[in-house]
PDB file of N, CA and C in Angstrom:
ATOM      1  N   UNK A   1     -41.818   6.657 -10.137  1.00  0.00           N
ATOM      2  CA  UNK A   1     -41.162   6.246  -8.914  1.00  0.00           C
ATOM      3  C   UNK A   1     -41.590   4.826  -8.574  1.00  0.00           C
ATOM      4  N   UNK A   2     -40.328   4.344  -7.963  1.00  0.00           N
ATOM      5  CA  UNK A   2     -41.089   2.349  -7.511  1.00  0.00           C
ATOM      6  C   UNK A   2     -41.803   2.488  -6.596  1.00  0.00           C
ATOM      7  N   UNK A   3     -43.106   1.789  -6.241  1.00  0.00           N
ATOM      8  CA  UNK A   3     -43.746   1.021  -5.693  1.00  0.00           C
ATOM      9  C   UNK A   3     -43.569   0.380  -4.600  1.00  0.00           C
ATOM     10  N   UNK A   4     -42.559  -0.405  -4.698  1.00  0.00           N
ATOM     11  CA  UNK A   4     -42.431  -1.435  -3.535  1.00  0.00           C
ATOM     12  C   UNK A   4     -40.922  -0.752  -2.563  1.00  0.00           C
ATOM     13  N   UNK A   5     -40.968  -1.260  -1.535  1.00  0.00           N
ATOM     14  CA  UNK A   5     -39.928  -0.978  -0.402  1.00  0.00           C
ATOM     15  C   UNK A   5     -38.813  -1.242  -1.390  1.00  0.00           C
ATOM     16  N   UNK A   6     -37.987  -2.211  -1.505  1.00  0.00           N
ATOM     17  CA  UNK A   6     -36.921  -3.099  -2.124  1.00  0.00           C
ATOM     18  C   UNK A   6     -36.018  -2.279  -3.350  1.00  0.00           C
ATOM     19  N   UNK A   7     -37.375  -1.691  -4.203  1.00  0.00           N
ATOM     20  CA  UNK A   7     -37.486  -0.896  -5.493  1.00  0.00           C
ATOM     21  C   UNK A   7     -36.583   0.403  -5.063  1.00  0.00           C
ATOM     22  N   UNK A   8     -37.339   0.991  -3.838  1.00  0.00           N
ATOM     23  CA  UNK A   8     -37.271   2.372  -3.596  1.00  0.00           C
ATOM     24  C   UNK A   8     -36.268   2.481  -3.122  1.00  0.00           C
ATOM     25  N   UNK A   9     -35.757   1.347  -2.218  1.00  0.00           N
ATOM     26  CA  UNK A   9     -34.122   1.478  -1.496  1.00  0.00           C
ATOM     27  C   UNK A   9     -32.745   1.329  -2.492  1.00  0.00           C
ATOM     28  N   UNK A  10     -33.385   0.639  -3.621  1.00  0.00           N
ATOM     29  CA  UNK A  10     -32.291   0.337  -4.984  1.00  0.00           C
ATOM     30  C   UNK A  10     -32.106   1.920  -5.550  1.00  0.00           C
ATOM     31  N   UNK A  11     -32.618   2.761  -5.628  1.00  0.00           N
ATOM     32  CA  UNK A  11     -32.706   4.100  -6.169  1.00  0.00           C
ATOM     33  C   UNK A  11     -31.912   4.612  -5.142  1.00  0.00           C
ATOM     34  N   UNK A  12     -32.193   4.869  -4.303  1.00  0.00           N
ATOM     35  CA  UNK A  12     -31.518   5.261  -3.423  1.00  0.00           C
ATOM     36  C   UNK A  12     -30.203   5.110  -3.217  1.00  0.00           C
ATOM     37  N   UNK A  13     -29.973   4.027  -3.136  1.00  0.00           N
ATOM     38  CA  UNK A  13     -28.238   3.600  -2.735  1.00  0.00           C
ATOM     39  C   UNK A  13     -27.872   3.799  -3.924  1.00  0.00           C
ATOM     40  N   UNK A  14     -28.836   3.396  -5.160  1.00  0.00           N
ATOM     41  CA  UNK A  14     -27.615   3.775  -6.562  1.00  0.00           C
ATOM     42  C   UNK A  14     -27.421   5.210  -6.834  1.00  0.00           C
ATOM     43  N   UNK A  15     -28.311   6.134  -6.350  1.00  0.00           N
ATOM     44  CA  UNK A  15     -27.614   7.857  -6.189  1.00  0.00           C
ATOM     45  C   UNK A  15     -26.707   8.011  -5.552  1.00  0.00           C
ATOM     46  N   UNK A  16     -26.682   7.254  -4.179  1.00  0.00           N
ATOM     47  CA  UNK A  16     -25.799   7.496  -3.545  1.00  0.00           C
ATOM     48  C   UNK A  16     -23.981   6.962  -3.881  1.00  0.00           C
ATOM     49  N   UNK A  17     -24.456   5.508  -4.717  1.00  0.00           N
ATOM     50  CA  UNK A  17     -22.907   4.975  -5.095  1.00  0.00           C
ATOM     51  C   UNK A  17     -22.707   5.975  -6.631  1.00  0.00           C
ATOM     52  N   UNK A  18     -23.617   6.699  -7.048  1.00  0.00           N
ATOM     53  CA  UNK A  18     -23.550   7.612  -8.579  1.00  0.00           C
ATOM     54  C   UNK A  18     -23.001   8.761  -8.219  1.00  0.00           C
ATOM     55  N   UNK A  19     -22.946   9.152  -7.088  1.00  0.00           N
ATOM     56  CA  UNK A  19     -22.276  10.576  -6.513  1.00  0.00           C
ATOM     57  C   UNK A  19     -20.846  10.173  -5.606  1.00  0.00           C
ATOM     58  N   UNK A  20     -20.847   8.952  -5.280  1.00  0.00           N
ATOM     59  CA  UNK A  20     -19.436   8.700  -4.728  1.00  0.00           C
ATOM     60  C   UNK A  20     -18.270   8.249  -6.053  1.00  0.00           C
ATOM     61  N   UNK A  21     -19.127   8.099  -6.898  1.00  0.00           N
ATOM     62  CA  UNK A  21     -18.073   7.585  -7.894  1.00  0.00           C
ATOM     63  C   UNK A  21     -17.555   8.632  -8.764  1.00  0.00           C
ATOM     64  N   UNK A  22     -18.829   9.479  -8.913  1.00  0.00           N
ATOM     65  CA  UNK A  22     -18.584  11.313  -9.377  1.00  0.00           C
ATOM     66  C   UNK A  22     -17.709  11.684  -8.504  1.00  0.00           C
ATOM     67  N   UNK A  23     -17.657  11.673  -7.686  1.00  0.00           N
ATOM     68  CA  UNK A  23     -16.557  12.710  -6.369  1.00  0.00           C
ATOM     69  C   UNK A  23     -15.050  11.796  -6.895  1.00  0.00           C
ATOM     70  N   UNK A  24     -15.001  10.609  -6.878  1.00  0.00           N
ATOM     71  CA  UNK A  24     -13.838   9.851  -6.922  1.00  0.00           C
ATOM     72  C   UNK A  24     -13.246  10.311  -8.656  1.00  0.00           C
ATOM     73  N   UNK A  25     -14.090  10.060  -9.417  1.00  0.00           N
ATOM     74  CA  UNK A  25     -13.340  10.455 -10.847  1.00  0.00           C
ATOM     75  C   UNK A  25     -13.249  12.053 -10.995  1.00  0.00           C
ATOM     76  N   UNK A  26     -13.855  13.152 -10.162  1.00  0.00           N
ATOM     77  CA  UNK A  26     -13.168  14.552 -10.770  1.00  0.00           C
ATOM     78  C   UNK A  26     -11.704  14.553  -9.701  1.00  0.00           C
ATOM     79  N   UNK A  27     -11.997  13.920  -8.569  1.00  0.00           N
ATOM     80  CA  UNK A  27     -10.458  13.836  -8.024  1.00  0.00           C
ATOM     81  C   UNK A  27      -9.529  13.078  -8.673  1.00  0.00           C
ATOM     82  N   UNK A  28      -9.816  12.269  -9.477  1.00  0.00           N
ATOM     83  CA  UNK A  28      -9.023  11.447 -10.302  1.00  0.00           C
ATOM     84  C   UNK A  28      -8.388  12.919 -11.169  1.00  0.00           C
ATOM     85  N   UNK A  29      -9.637  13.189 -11.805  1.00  0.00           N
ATOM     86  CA  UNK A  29      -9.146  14.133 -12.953  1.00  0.00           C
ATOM     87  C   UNK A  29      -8.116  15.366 -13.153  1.00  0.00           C
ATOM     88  N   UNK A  30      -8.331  15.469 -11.564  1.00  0.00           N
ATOM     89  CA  UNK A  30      -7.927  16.904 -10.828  1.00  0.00           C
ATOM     90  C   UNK A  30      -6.668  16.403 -10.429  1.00  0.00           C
ATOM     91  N   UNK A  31      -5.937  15.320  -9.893  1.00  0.00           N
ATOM     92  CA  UNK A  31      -4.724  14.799  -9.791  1.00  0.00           C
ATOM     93  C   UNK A  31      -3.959  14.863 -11.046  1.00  0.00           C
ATOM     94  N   UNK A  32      -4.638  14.050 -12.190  1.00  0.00           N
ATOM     95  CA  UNK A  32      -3.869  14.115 -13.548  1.00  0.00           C
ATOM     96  C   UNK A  32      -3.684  15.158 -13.982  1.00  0.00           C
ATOM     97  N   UNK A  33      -4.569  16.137 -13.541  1.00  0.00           N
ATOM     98  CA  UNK A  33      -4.406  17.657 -14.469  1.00  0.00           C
ATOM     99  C   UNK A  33      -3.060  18.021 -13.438  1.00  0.00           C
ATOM    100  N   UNK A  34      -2.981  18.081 -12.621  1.00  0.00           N
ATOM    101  CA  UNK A  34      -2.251  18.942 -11.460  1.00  0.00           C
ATOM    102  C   UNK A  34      -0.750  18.031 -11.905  1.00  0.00           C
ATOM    103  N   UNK A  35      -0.867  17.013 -12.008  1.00  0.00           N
ATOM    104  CA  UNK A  35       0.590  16.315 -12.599  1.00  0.00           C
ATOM    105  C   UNK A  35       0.609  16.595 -13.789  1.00  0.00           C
ATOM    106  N   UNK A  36       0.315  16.566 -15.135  1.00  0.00           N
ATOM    107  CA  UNK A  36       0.366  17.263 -15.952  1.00  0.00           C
ATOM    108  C   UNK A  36       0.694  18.587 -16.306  1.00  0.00           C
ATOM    109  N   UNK A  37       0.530  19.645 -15.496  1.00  0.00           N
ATOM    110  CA  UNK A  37       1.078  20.978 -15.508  1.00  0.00           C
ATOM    111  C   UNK A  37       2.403  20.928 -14.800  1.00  0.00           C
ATOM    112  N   UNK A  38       2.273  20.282 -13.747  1.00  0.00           N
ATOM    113  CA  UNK A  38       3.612  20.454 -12.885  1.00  0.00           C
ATOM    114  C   UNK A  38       5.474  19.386 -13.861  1.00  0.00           C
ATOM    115  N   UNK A  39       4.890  18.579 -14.793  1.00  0.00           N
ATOM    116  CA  UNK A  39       5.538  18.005 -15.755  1.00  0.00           C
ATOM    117  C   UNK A  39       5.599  19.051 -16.502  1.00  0.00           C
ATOM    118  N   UNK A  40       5.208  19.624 -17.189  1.00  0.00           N
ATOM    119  CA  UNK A  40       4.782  20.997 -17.997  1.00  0.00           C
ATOM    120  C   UNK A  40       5.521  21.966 -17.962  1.00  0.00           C
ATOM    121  N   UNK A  41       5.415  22.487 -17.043  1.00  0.00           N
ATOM    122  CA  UNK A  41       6.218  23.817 -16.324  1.00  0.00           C
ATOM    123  C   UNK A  41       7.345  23.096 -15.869  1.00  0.00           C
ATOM    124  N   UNK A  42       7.846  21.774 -15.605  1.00  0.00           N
ATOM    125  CA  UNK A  42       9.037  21.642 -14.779  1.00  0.00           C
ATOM    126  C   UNK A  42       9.235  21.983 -13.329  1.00  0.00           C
ATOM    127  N   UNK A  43       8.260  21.704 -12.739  1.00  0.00           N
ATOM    128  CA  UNK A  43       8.082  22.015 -11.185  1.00  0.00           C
ATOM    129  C   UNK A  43       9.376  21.606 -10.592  1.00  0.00           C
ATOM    130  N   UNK A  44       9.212  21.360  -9.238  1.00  0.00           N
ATOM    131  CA  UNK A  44      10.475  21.372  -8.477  1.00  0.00           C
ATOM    132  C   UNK A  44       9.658  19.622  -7.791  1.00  0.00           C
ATOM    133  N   UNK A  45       7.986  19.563  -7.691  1.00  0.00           N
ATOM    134  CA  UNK A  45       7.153  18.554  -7.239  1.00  0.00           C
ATOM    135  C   UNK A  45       7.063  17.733  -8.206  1.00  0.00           C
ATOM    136  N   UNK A  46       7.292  17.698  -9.761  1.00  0.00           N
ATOM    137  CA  UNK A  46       6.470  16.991 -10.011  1.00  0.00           C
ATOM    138  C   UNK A  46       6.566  15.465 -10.101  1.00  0.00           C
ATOM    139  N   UNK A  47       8.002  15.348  -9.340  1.00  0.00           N
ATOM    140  CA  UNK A  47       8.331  13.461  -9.246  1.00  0.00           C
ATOM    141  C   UNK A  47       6.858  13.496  -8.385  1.00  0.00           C
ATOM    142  N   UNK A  48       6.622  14.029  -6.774  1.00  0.00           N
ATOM    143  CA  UNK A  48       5.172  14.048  -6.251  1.00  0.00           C
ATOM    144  C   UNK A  48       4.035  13.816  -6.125  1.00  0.00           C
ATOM    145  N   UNK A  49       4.034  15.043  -7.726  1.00  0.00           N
ATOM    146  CA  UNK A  49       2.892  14.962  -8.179  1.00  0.00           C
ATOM    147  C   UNK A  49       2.883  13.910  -9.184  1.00  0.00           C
ATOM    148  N   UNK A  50       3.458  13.136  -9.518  1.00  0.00           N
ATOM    149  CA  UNK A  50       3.561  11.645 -10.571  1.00  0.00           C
ATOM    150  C   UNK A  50       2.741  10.683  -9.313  1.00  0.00           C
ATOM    151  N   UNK A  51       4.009  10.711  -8.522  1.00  0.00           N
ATOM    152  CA  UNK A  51       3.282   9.423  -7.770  1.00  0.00           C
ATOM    153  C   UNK A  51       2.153   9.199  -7.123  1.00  0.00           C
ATOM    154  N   UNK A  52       1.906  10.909  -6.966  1.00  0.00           N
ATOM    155  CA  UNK A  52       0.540  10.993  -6.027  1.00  0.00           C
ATOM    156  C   UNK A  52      -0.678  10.551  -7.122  1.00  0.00           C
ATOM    157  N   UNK A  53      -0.649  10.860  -8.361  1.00  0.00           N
ATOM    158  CA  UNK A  53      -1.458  10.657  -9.353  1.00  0.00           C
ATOM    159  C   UNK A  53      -1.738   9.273  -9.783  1.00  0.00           C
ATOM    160  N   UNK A  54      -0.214   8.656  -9.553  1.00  0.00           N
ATOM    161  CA  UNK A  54      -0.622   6.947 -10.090  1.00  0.00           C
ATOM    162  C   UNK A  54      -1.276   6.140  -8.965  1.00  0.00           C
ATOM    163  N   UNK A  55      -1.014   6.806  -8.138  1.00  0.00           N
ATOM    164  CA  UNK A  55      -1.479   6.146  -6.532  1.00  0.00           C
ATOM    165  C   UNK A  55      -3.111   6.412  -6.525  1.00  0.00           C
ATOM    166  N   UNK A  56      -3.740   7.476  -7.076  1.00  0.00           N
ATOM    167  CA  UNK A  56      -5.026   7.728  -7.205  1.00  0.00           C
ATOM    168  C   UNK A  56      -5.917   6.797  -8.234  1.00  0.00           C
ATOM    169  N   UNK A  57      -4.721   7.095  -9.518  1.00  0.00           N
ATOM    170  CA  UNK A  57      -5.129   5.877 -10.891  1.00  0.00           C
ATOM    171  C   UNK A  57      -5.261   4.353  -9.924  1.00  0.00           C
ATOM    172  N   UNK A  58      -4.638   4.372  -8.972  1.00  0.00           N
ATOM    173  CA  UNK A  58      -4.819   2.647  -8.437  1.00  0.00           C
ATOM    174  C   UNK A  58      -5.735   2.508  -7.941  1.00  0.00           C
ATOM    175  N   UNK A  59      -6.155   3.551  -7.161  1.00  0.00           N
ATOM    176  CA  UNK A  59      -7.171   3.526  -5.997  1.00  0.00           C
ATOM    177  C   UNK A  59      -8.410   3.286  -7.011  1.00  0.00           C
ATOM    178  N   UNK A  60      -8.715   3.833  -7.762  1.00  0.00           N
ATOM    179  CA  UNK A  60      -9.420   4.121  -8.457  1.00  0.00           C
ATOM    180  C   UNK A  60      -9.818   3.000  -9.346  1.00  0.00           C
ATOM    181  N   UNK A  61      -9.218   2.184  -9.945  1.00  0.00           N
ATOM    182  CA  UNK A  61      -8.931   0.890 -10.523  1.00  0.00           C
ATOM    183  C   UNK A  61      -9.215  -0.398  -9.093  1.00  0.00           C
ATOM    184  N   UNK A  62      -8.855  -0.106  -8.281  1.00  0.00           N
ATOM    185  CA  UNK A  62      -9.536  -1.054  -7.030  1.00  0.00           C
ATOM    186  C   UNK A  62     -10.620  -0.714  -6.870  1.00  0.00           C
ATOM    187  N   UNK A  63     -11.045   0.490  -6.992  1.00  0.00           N
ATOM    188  CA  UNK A  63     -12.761   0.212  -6.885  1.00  0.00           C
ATOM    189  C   UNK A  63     -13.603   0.163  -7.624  1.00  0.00           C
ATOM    190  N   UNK A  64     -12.942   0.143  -8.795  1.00  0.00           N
ATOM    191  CA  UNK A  64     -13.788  -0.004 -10.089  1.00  0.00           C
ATOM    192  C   UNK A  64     -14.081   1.001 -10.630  1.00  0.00           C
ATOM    193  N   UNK A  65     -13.623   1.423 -10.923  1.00  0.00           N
ATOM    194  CA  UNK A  65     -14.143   3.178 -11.619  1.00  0.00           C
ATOM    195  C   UNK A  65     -13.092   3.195 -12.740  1.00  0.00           C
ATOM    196  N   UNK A  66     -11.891   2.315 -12.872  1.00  0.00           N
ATOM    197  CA  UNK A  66     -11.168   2.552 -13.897  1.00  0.00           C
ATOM    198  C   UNK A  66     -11.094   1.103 -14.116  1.00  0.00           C
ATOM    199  N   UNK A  67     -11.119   0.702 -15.514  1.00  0.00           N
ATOM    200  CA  UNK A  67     -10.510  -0.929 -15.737  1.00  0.00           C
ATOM    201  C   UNK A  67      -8.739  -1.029 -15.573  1.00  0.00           C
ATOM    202  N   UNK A  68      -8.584  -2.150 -15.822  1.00  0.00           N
ATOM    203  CA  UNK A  68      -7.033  -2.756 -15.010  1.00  0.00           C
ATOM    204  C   UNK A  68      -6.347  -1.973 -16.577  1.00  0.00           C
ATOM    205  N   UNK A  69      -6.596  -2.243 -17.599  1.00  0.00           N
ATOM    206  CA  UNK A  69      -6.026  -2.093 -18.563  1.00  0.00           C
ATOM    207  C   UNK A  69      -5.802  -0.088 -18.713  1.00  0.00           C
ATOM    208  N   UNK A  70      -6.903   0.228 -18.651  1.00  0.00           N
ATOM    209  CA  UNK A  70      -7.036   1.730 -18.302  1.00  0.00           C
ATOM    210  C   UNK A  70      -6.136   2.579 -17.624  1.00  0.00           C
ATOM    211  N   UNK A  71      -6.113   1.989 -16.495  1.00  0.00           N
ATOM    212  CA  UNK A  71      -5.507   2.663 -15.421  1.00  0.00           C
ATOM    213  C   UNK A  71      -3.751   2.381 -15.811  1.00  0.00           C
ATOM    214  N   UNK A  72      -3.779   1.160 -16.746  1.00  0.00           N
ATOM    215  CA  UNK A  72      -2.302   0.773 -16.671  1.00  0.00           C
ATOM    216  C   UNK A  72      -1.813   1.574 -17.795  1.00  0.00           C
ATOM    217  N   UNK A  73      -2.646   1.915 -18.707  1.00  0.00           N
ATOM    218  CA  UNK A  73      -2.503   2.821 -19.785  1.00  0.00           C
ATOM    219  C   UNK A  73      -1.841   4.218 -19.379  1.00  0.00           C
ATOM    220  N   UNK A  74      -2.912   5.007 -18.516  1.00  0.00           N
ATOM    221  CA  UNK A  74      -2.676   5.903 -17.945  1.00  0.00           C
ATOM    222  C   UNK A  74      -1.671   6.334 -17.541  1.00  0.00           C
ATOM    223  N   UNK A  75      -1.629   5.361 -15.816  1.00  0.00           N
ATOM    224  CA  UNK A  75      -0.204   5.660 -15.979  1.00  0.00           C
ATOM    225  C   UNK A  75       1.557   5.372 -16.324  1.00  0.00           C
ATOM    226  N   UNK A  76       1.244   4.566 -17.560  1.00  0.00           N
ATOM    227  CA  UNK A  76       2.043   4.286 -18.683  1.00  0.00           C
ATOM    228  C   UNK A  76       2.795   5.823 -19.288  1.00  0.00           C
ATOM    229  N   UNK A  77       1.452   6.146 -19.691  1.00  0.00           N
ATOM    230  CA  UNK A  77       1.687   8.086 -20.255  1.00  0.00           C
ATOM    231  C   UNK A  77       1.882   8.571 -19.442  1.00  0.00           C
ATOM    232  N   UNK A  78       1.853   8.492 -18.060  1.00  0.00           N
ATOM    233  CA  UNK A  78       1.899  10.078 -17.420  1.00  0.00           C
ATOM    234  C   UNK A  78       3.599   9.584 -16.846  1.00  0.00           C
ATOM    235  N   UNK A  79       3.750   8.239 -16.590  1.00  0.00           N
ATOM    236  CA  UNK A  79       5.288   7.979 -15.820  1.00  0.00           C
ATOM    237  C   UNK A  79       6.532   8.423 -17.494  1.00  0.00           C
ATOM    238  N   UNK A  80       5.880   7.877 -18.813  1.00  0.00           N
ATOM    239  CA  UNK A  80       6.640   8.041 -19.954  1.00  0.00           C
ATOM    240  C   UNK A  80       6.956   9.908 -20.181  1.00  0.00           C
ATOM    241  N   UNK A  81       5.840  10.582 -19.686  1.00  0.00           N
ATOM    242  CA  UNK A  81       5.848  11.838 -20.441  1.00  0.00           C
ATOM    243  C   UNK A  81       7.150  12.216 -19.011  1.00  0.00           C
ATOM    244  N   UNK A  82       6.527  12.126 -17.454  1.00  0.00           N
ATOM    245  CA  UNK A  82       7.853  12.664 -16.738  1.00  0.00           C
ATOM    246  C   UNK A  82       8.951  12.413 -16.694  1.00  0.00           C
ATOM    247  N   UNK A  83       9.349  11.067 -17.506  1.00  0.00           N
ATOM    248  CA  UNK A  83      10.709  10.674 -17.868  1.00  0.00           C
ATOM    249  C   UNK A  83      11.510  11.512 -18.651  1.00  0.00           C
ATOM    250  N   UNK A  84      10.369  11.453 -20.026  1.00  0.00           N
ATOM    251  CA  UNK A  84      11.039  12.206 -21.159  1.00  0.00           C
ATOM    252  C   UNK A  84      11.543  13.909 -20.710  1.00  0.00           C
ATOM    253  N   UNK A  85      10.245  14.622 -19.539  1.00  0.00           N
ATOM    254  CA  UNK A  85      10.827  15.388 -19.030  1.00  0.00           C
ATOM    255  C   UNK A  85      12.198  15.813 -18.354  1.00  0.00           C
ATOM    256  N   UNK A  86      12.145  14.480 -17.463  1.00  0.00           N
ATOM    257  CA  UNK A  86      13.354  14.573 -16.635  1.00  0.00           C
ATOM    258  C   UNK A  86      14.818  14.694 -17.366  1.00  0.00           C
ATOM    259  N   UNK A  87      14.748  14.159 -18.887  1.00  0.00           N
ATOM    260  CA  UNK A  87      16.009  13.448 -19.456  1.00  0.00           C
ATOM    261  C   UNK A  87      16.464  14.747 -20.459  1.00  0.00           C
TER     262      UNK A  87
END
């Protein structure tokens, strides 16, 4: 464990930004899965659940948890796969 004040407060806040960024990527994950099935099955939501998902991929990419290229990847596949659905 650190020593000094400065040390001990750096541990600290970095658990704390290590568990906000955990909470932010299984909701990430949990959006893509949930658009993914609902493309899948042919929901009645899943235009919805598309947008609600790329809107998360952004959020997510603004705070750094996804790179620009990543996120554009992403939802590249997930807008291509509900197309091919739709058509």
């Amino acid at each position: 464990m650190a020593n000094i004040k400065s040390a001990k407060k750096r541990v600290l806040v970095n658990e704390a930004k290590t568990a906000q960024n955990r909470m932010l990527k299984t909701g990430l994950k949990t959006v893509l899965k949930k658009a993914e099935v609902a493309i899948e099955t042919n929901a009645a939501d899943k235009d919805e659940a598309v947008r609600l998902a790329v809107k998360k991929i952004d959020q997510a990419c603004a705070k750094g948890i996804l790179k620009k290229n990543t996120a554009s990847r992403k939802k590249s596949k997930l807008v291509l796969k509900a197309n091919k659905a739709n058509a």
